[in-house]
Protein backbone atom coordinates (compact mmCIF):
# COMPACT_ATOMS: atom_id res chain seq x y z
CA UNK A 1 59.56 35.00 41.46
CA UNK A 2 56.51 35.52 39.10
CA UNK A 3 56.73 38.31 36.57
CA UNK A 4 54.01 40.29 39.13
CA UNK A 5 56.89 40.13 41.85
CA UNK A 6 60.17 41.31 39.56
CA UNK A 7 60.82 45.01 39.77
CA UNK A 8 63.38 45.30 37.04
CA UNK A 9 66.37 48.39 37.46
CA UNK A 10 68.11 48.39 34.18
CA UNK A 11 71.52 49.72 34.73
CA UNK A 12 72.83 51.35 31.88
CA UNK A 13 75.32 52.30 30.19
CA UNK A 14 73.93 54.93 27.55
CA UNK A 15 77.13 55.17 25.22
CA UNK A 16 76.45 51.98 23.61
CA UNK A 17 74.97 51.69 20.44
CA UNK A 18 71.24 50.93 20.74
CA UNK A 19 70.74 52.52 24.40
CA UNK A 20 67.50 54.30 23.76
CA UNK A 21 66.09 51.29 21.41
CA UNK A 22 66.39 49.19 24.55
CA UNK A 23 65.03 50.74 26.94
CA UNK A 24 61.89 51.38 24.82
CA UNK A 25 62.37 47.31 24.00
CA UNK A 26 62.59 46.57 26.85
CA UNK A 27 59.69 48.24 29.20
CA UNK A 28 57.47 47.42 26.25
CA UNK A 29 58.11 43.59 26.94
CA UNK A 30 58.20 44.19 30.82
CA UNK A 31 54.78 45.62 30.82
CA UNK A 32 53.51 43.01 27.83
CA UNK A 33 54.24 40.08 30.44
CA UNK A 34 52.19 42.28 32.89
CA UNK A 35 55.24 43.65 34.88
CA UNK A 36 55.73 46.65 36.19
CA UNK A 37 57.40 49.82 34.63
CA UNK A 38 61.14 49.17 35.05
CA UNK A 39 63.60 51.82 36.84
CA UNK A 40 66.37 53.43 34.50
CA UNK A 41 69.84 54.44 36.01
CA UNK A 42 72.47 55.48 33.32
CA UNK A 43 76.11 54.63 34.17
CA UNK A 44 78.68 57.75 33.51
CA UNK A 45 82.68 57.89 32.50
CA UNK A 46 83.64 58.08 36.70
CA UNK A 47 81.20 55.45 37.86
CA UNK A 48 80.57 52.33 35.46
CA UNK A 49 77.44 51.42 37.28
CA UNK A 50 78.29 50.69 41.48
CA UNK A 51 76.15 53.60 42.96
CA UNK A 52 73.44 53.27 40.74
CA UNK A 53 73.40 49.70 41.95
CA UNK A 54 73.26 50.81 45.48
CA UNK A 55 70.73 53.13 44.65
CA UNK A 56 68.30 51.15 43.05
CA UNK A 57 68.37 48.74 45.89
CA UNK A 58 67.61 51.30 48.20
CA UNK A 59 64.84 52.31 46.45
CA UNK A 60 63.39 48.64 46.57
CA UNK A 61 64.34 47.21 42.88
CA UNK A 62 64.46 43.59 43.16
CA UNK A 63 66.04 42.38 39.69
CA UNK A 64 69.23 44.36 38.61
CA UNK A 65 69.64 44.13 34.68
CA UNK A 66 73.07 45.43 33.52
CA UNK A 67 72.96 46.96 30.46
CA UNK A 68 76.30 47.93 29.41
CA UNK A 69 79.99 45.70 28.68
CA UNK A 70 81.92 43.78 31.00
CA UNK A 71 82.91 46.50 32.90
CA UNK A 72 79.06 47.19 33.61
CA UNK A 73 78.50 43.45 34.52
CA UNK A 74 80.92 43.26 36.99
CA UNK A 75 80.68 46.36 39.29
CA UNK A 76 77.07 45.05 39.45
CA UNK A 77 77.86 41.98 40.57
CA UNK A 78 80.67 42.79 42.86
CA UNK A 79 77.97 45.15 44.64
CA UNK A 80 75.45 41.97 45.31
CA UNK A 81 77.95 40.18 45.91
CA UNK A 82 79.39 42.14 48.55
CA UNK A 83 76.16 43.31 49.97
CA UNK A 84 75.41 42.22 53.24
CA UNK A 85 71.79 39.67 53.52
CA UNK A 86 70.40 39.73 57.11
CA UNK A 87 68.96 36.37 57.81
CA UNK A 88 65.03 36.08 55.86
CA UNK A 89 65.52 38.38 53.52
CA UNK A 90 64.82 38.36 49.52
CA UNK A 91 67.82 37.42 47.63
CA UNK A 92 68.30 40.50 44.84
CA UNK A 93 68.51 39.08 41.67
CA UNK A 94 70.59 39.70 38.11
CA UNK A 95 69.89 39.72 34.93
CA UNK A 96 72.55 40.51 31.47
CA UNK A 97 71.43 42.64 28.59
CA UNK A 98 74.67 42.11 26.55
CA UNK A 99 75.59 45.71 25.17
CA UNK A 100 79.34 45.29 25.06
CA UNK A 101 82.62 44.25 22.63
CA UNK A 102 82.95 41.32 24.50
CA UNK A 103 80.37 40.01 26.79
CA UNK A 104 82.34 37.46 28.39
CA UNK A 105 80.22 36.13 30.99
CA UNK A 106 76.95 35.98 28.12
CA UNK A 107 78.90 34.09 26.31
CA UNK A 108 79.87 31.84 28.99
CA UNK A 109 76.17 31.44 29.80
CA UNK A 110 75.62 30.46 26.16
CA UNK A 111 73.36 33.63 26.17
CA UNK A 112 73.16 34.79 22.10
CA UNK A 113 74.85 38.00 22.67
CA UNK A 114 73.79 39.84 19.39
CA UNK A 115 70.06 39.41 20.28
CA UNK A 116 68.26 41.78 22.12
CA UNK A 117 65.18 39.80 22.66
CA UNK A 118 67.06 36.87 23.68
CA UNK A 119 68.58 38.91 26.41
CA UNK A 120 65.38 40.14 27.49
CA UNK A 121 63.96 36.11 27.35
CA UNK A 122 66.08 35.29 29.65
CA UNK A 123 65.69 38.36 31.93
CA UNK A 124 62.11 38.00 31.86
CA UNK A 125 61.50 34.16 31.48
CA UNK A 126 64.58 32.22 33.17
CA UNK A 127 64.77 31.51 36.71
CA UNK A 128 67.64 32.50 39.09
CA UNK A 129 70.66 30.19 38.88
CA UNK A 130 73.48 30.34 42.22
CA UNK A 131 76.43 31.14 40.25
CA UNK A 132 80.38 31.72 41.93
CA UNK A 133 81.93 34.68 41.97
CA UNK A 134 85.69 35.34 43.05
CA UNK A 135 86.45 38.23 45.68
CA UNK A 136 90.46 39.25 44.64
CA UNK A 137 92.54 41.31 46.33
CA UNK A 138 95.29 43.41 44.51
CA UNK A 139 98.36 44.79 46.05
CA UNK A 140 99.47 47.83 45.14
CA UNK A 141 103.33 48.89 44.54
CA UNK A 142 102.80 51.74 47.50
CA UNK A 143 101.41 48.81 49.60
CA UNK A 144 97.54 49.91 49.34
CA UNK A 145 95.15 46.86 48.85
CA UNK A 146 92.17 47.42 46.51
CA UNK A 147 89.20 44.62 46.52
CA UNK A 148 87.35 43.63 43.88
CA UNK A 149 84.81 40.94 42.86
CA UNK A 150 85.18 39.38 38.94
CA UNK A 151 82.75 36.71 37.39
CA UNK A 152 84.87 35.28 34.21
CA UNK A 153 88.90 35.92 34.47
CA UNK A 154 91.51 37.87 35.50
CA UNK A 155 95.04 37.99 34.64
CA UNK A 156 98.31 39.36 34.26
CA UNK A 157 100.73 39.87 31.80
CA UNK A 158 99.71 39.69 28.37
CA UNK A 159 96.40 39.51 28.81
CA UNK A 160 96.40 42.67 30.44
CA UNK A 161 98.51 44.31 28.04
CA UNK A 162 95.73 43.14 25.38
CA UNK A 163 93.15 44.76 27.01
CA UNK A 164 95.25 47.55 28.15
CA UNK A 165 96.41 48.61 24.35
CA UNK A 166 93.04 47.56 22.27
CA UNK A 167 92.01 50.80 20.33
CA UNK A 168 88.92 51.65 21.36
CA UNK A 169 88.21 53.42 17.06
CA UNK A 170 89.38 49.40 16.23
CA UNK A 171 86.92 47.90 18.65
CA UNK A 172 83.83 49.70 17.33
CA UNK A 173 85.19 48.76 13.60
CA UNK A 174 85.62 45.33 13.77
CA UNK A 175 84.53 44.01 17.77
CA UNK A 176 86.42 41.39 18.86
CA UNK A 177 89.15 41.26 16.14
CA UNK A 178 90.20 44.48 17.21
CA UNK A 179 91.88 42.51 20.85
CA UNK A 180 93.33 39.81 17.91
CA UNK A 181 95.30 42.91 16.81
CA UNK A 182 96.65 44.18 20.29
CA UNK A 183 97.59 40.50 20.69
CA UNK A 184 99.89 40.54 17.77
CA UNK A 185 101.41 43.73 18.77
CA UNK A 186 102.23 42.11 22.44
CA UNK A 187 103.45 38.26 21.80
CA UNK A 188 107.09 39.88 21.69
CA UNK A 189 107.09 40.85 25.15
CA UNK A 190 109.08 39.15 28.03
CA UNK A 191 108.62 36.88 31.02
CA UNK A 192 108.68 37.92 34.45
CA UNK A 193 109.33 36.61 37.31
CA UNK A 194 106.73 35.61 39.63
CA UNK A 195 105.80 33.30 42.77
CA UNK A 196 102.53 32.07 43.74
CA UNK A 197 100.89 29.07 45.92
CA UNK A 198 97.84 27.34 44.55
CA UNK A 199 95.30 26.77 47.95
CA UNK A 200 97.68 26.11 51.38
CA UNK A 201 100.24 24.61 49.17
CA UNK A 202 103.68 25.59 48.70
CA UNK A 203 105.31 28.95 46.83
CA UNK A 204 106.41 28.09 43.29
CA UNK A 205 108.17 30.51 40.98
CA UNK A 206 107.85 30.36 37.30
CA UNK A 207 109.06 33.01 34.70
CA UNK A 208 105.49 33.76 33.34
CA UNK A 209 104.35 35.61 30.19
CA UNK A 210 100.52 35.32 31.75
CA UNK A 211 98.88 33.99 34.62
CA UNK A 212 95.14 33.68 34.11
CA UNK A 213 92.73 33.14 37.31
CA UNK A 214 89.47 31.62 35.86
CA UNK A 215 85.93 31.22 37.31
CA UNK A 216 84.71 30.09 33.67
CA UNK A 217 86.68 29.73 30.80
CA UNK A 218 85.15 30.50 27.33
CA UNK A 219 86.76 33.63 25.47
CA UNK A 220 85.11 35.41 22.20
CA UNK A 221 85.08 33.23 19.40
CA UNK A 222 84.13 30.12 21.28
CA UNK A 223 87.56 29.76 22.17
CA UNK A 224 87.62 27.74 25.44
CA UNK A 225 91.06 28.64 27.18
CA UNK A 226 90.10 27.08 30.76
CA UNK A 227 87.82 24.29 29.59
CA UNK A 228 87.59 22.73 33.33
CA UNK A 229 86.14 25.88 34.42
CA UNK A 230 82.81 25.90 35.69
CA UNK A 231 81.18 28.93 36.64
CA UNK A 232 79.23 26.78 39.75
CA UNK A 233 81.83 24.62 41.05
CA UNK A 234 83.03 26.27 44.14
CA UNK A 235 86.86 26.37 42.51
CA UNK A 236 89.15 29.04 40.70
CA UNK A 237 91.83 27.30 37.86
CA UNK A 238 94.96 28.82 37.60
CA UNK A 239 96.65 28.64 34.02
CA UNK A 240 100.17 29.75 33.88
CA UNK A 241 102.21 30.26 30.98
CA UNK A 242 105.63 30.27 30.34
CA UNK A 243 106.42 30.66 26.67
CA UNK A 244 110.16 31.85 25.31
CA UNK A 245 109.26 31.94 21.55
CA UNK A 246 106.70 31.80 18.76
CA UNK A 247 106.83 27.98 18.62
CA UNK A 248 105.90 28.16 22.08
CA UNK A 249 103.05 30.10 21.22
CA UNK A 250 101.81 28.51 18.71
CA UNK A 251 101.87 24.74 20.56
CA UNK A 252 99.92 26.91 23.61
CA UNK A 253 97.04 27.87 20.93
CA UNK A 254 97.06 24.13 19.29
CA UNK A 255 96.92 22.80 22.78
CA UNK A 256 93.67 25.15 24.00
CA UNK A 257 92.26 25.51 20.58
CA UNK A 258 91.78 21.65 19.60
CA UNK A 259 92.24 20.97 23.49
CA UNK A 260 94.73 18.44 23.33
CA UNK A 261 95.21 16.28 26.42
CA UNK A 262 98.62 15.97 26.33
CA UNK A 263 100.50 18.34 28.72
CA UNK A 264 103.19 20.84 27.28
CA UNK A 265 106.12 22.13 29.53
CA UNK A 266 104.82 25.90 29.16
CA UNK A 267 101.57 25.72 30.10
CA UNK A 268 100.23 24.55 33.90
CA UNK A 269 96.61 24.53 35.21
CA UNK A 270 95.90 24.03 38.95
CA UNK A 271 92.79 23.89 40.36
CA UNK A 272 91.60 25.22 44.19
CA UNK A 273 89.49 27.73 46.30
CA UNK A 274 91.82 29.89 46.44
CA UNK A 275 95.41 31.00 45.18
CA UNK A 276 98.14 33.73 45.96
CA UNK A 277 101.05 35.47 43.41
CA UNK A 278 103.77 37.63 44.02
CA UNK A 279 105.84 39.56 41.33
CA UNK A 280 109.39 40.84 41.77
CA UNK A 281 108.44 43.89 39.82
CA UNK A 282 105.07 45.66 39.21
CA UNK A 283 102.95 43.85 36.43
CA UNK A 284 100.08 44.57 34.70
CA UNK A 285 96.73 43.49 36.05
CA UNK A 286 92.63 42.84 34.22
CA UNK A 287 90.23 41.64 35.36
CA UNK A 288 86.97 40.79 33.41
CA UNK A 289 89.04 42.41 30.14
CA UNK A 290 89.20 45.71 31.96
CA UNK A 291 92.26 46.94 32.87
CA UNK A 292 93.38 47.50 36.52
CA UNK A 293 96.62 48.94 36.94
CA UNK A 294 100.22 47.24 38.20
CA UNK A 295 99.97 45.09 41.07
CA UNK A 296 102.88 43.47 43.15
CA UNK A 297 100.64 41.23 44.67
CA UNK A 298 97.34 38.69 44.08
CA UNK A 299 94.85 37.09 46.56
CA UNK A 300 92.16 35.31 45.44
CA UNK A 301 89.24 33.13 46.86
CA UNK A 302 86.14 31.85 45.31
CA UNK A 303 82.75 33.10 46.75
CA UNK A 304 80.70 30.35 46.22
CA UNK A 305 76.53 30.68 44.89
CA UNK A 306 77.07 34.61 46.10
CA UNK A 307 75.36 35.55 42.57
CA UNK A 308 72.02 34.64 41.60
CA UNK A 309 71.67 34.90 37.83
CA UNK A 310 68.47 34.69 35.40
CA UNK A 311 69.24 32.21 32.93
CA UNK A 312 67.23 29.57 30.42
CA UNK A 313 68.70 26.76 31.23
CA UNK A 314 68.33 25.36 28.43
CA UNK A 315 69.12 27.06 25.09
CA UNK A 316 65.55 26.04 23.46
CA UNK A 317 62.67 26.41 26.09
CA UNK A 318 59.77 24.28 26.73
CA UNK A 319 56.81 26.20 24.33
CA UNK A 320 54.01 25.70 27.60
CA UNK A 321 56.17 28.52 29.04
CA UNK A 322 56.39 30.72 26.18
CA UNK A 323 58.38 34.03 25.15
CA UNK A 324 57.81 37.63 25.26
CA UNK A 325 59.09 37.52 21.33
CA UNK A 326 57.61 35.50 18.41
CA UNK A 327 60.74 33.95 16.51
């Protein structure tokens, strides 16, 4: 689509530092490319951004920017992806101002999260890349099934106690450090029981500390925990853990951190389009870093090229194209 053809909905979500400065940013560089005045819908505490997602499709936005965190990101996405398209009709595409602690799927995308007008570059300039997305099903302790769509990773376990336990007052001190923190606090926890079957294979148990689920791989920091992940490739990787002390630990983070090739007992990766778990007792759930609740029960299955994302391709653009910002 041309610039001319985008009509841009920003979903926001206006507790973020610098809420008002974008917006103003933002239609001023909208309407400088000769766009046309974008639509504003602010997310609130109940609804992180799915009906004002519904809404501005209904009222004919074509481009859905989200504006916000993670959490903003992927009720977004799990809308479009959801959505039903009848057969000839426009593909609705989206685009990521970063706004959040930890803007996992920007960073995946290589996307230079603590620049505004980069963001906006991309929303205005890239071109709409088919990306996967991974519909999940969680099972509930009283048996009810909630479904949900995530972009980056999910997870139980640790993981989820991490993002369960991060201080939101440490988060706006020091960002990312503050999950480093919660970490700390949460390596002393135990393993749990749990069975699950990679594809139509067969039901393995393992007594896990995590189980991550991964459509890409790259965490804040650069760190690359699921390096075979590729946001594109049709597949989910399964990493499961099984550490029973701090050496443990420590050979896990050597392994992923310098990505050594050589496989260590307590920690598996498995690759398919789909996976199931089961847990003896309730565990804790995220997905995306937000939390989710206990589950008893996982079923997952990639939706392949469901998401069409603006991107630059490549991280330095040809000049004949050129930018809405000067560097």
């Amino acid at each position: 689509m041309s610039i001319r053809e985008m009509h841009f909905a920003v979903i926001l979500n206006p507790s973020k530092n610098g809420a008002d400065k974008l917006c103003e940013t933002f239609t001023a560089a909208v309407k400088r490319a000769g766009g046309a005045e974008p639509g504003y819908f602010e997310t609130t505490v109940d609804d992180p951004g799915r009906q004002m997602t519904l809404d501005a499709i209904e009222q004919g936005y074509n481009v859905i920017v989200a504006a916000g965190g993670d959490g903003t990101v992927r009720e977004i996405a799990e809308v479009l992806v959801q959505r039903e398209v009848a057969e000839g009709e426009e593909q609705i595409e989206m685009a990521i101002l970063p706004m959040g602690t930890g803007n996992l799927l920007a960073r995946n995308l290589d996307m230079n999260v603590d620049d505004l007008k980069d963001g906006i570059n991309w929303a205005l300039q890239g071109t709409a890349r088919p990306v996967d997305a991974v519909r999940i099903d969680l099972e509930r302790k009283n048996g009810t099934i909630d479904e949900h769509v995530f972009l980056v990773m999910g997870g139980v376990g640790i993981d989820a106690e991490v993002m369960d336990d991060t201080r939101d007052d440490l988060k706006k001190k020091v960002g990312p450090l503050a999950y480093v923190e919660a970490g700390f606090r949460k390596m002393k926890g135990s393993n749990k029981p749990v069975s699950f079957r990679v594809g139509d294979g067969e039901w393995e148990k393992r007594n896990v500390r995590s189980v991550v689920f991964a459509n890409c791989g790259r965490l804040q920091g650069g760190f690359d925990l699921v390096p075979e992940a590729k946001i594109d490739d049709g597949k989910i990787d399964l990493v499961v853990m099984t550490p029973r002390s701090p050496l443990d630990w420590a050979r896990i983070f050597v392994k992923t951190l310098v990505r050594v090739k050589r496989r260590i007992p307590v920690i598996e990766y498995f690759q398919d389009e789909s996976f199931s778990l089961r847990t003896v007792e309730p565990i804790l759930a995220q997905l995306d870093g937000d939390p989710v609740g206990e589950i008893i029960g996982i079923t997952a299955r990639t939706v392949p090229s469901s998401l069409h994302l603006r991107t630059l391709q490549e991280r330095r653009w040809s000049a004949n194209l050129g930018t809405v910002f000067k560097r």
